[in-house]
Protein backbone atom coordinates (compact mmCIF):
# COMPACT_ATOMS: atom_id res chain seq x y z
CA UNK A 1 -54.45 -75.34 -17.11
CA UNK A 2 -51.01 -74.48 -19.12
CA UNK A 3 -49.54 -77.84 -17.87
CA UNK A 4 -52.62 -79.88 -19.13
CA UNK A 5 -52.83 -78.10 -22.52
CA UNK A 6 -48.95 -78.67 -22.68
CA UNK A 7 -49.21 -82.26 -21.91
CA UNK A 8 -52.16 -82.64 -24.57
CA UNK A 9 -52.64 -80.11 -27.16
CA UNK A 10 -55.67 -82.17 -28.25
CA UNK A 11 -57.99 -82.06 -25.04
CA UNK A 12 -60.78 -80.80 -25.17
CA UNK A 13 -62.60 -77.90 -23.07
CA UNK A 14 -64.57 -80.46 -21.38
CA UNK A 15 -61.53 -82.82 -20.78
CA UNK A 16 -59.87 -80.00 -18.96
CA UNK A 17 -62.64 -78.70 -16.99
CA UNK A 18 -63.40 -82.22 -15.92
CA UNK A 19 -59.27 -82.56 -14.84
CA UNK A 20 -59.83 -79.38 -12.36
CA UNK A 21 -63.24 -79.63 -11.50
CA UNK A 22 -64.53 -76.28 -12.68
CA UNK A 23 -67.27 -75.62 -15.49
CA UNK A 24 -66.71 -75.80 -18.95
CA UNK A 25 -67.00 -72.00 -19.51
CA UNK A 26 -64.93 -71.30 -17.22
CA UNK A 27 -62.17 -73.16 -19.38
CA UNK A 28 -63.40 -70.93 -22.05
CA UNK A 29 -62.72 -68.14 -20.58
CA UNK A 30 -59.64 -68.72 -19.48
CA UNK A 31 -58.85 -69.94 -22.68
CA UNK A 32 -59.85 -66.84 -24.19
CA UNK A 33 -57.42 -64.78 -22.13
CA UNK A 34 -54.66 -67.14 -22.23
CA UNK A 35 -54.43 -66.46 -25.95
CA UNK A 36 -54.80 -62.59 -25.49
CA UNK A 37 -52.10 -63.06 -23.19
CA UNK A 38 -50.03 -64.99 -25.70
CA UNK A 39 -49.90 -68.07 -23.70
CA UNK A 40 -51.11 -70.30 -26.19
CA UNK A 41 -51.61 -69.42 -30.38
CA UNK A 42 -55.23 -70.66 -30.59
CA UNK A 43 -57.06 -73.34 -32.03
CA UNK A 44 -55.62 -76.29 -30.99
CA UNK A 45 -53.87 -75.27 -28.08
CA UNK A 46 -50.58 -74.37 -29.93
CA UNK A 47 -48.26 -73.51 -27.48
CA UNK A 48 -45.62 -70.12 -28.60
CA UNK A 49 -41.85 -70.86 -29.28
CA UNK A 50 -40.20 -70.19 -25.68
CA UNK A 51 -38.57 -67.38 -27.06
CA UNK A 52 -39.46 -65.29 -30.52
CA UNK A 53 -39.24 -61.88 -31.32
CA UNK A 54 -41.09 -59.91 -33.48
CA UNK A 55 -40.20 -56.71 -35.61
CA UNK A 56 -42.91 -54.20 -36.79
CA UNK A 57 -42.28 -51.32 -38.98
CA UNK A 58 -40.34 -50.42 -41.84
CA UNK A 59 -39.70 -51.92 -44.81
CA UNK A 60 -38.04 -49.65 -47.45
CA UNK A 61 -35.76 -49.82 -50.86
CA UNK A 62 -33.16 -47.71 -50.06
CA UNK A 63 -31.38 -45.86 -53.13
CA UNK A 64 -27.92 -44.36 -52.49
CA UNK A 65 -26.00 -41.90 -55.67
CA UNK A 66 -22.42 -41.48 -55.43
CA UNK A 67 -21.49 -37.95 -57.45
CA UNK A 68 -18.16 -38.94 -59.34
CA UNK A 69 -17.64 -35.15 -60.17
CA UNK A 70 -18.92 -31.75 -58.42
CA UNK A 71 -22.54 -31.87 -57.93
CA UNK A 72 -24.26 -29.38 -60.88
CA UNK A 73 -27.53 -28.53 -59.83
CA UNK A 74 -30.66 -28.28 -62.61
CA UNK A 75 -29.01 -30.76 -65.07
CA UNK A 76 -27.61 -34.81 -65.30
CA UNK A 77 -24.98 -35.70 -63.00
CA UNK A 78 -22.69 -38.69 -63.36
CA UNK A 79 -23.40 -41.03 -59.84
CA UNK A 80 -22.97 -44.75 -58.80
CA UNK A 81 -25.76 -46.35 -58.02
CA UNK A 82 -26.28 -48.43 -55.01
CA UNK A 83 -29.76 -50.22 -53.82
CA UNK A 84 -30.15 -52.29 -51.05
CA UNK A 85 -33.07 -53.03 -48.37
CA UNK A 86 -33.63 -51.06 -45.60
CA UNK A 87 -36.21 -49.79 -43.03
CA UNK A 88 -34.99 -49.48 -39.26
CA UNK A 89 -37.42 -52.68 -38.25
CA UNK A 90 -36.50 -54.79 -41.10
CA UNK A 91 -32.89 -54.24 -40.85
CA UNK A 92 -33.09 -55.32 -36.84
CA UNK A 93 -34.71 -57.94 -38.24
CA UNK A 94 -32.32 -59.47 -40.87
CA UNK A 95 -29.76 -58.86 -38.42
CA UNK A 96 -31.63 -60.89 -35.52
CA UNK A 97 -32.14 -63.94 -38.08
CA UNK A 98 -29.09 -63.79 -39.41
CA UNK A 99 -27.82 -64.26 -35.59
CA UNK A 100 -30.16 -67.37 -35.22
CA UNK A 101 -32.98 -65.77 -33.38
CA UNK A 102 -36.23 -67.01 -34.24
CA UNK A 103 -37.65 -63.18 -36.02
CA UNK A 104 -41.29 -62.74 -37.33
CA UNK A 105 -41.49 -59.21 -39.35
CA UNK A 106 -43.92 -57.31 -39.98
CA UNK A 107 -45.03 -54.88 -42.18
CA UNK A 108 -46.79 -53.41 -45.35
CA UNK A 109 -45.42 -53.42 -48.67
CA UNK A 110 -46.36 -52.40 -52.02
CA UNK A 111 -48.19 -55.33 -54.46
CA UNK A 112 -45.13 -54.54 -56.88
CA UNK A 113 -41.80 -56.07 -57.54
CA UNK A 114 -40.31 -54.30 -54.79
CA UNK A 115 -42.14 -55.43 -52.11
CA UNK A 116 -42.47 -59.03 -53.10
CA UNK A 117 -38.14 -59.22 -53.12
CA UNK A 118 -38.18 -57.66 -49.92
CA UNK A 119 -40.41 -60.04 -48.20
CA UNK A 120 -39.02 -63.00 -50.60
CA UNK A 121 -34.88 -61.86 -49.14
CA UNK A 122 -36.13 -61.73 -45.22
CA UNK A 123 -38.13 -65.30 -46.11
CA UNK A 124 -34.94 -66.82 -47.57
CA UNK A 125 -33.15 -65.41 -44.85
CA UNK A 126 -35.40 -67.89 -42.12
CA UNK A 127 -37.96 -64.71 -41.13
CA UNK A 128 -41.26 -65.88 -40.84
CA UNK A 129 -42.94 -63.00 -43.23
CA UNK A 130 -46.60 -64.46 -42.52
CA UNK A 131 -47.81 -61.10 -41.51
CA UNK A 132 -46.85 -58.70 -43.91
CA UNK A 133 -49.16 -56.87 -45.72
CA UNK A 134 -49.83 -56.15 -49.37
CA UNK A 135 -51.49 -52.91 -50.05
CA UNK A 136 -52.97 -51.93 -53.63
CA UNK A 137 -52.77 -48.34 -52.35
CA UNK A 138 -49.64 -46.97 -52.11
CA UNK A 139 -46.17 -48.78 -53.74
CA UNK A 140 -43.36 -50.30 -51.50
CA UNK A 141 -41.73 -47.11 -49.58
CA UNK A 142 -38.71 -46.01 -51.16
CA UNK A 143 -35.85 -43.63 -49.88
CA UNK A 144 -32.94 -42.05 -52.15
CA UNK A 145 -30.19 -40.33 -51.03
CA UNK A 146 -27.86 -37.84 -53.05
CA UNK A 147 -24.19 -37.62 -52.00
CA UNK A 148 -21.52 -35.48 -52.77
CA UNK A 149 -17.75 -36.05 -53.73
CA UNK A 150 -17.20 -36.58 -49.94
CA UNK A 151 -19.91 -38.79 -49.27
CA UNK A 152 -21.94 -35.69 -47.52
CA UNK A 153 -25.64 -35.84 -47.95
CA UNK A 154 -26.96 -33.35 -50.53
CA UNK A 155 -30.47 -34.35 -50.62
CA UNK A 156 -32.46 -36.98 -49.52
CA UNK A 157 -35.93 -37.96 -50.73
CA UNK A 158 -38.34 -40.22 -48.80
CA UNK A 159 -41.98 -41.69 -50.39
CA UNK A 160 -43.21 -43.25 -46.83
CA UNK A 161 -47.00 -42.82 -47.06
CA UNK A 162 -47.59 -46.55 -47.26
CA UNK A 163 -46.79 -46.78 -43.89
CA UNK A 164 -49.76 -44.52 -43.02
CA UNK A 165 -52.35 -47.37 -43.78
CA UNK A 166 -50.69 -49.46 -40.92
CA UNK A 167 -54.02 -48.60 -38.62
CA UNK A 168 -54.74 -49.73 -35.22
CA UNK A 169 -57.13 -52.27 -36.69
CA UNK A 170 -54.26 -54.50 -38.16
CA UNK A 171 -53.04 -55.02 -34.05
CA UNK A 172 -56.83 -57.39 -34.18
CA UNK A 173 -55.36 -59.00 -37.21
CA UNK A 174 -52.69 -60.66 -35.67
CA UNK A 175 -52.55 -59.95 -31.75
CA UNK A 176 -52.71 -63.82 -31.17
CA UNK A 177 -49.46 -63.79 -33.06
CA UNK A 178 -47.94 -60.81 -31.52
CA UNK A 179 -48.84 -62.14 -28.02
CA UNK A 180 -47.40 -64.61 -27.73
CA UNK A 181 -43.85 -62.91 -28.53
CA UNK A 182 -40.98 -62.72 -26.06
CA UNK A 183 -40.03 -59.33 -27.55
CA UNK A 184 -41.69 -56.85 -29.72
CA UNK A 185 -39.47 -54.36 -31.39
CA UNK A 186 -41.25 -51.54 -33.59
CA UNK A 187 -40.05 -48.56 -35.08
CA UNK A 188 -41.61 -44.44 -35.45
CA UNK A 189 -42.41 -45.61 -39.28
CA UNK A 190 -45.87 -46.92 -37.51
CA UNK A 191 -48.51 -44.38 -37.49
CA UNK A 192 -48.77 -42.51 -33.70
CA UNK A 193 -52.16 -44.11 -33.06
CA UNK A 194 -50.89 -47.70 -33.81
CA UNK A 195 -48.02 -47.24 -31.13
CA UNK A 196 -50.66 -45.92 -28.92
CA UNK A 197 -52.81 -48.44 -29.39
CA UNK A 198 -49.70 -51.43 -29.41
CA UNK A 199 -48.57 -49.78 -25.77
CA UNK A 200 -51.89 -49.95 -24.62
CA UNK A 201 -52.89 -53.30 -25.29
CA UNK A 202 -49.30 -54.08 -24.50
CA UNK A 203 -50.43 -53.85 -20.54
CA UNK A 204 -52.50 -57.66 -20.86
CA UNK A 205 -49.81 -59.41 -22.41
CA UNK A 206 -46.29 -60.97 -21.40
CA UNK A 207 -44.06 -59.51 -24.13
CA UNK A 208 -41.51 -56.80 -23.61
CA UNK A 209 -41.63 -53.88 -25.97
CA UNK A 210 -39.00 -51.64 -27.87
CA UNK A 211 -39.14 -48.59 -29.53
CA UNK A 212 -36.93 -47.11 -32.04
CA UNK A 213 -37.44 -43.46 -32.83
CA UNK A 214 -36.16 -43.86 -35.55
CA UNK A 215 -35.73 -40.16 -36.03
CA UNK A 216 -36.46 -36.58 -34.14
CA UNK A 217 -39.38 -35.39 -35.90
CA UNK A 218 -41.00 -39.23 -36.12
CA UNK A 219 -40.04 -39.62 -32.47
């Protein structure tokens, strides 16, 4: 059925079923689970790239202060500022595209200035950002980090919550899309019962899945 659909997108269910002499919903249903499966993307038969990865997980403005004197705590202390992008699965994920794999990311951001440059730099980049999610609820997860003279950490402050409204129910969203991956990568930023629920479902289709702990307690 794969090497009919491949030769002609455009055939029909009845075209097909007429090719191999079976019934119509029969074709339908193995339509159905050939797009579960991530053998084909839907509609119109479209086959998957042969080979694609996808990253899920976080996506995070990471804030970094260099102390350019002894650290005085309860008052204003001189620091250089740094910010750049992080979050474990988008930083796999610049550096994939960046190697000239073909990357999908995805995620849930802020609807604030943050998020939309952080999807807008992986986009530039060549990631296909089609799947991200803007949330109204919570703003685009930010992380700062305090170091000393010697470039120890002093404190560290994380605002992650966002990433608990990344349910289960957003795997329905875009499981066609995820299926039809050659490798999933996610990260411990996902809520447990979303990795649960991605390892589960994982069992009916063909991708291969890594995890990133990310970190002990999130692990």
């Amino acid at each position: 059925m794969l090497d009919l659909i491949a030769a002609n997108p455009f055939a029909g269910q009845q075209d097909i079923a007429s090719a191999l002499g079976i019934a119509r919903s029969t074709v339908a249903a193995h339509i159905v689970q050939l797009v579960n499966k991530g053998y084909i993307l839907g509609r119109g038969y479209v086959l998957p790239a042969s080979k694609r990865m996808i990253c899920i997980g976080g996506a995070v403005l990471d804030r970094k202060y260099h102390a350019k004197k002894d650290l005085i705590f309860e008052t204003s202390n001189p620091v250089d500022g740094y910010r750049s992008f992080g979050g474990v699965a988008r930083n796999v994920a610049e550096n994939l595209v960046r190697l000239g794999v073909d990357v999908s990311f995805v995620s849930i951001v802020g609807d604030d200035e943050t998020g939309r440059s952080l999807v807008r730099h992986l986009r530039d980049l060549g990631a296909d950002v089609s799947q991200v999610i803007t949330t109204t609820e919570r703003p685009t997860a930010e992380y700062a980090a305090i170091l000393d003279l010697n470039n120890d950490l002093v404190l560290g402050i994380a605002d992650m919550e966002i990433f608990d409204l990344f349910s289960p129910s957003y795997l329905d969203r875009f499981w066609p899309h995820l299926a039809s991956a050659t490798w999933v990568f996610i990260d411990c930023n996902l809520p447990a019962a979303t990795i649960a629920a991605l390892m589960s479902r994982k069992q009916g289709a063909r991708f291969k899945l890594a995890v990133d702990t990310v970190s002990s307690p999130k692990s």
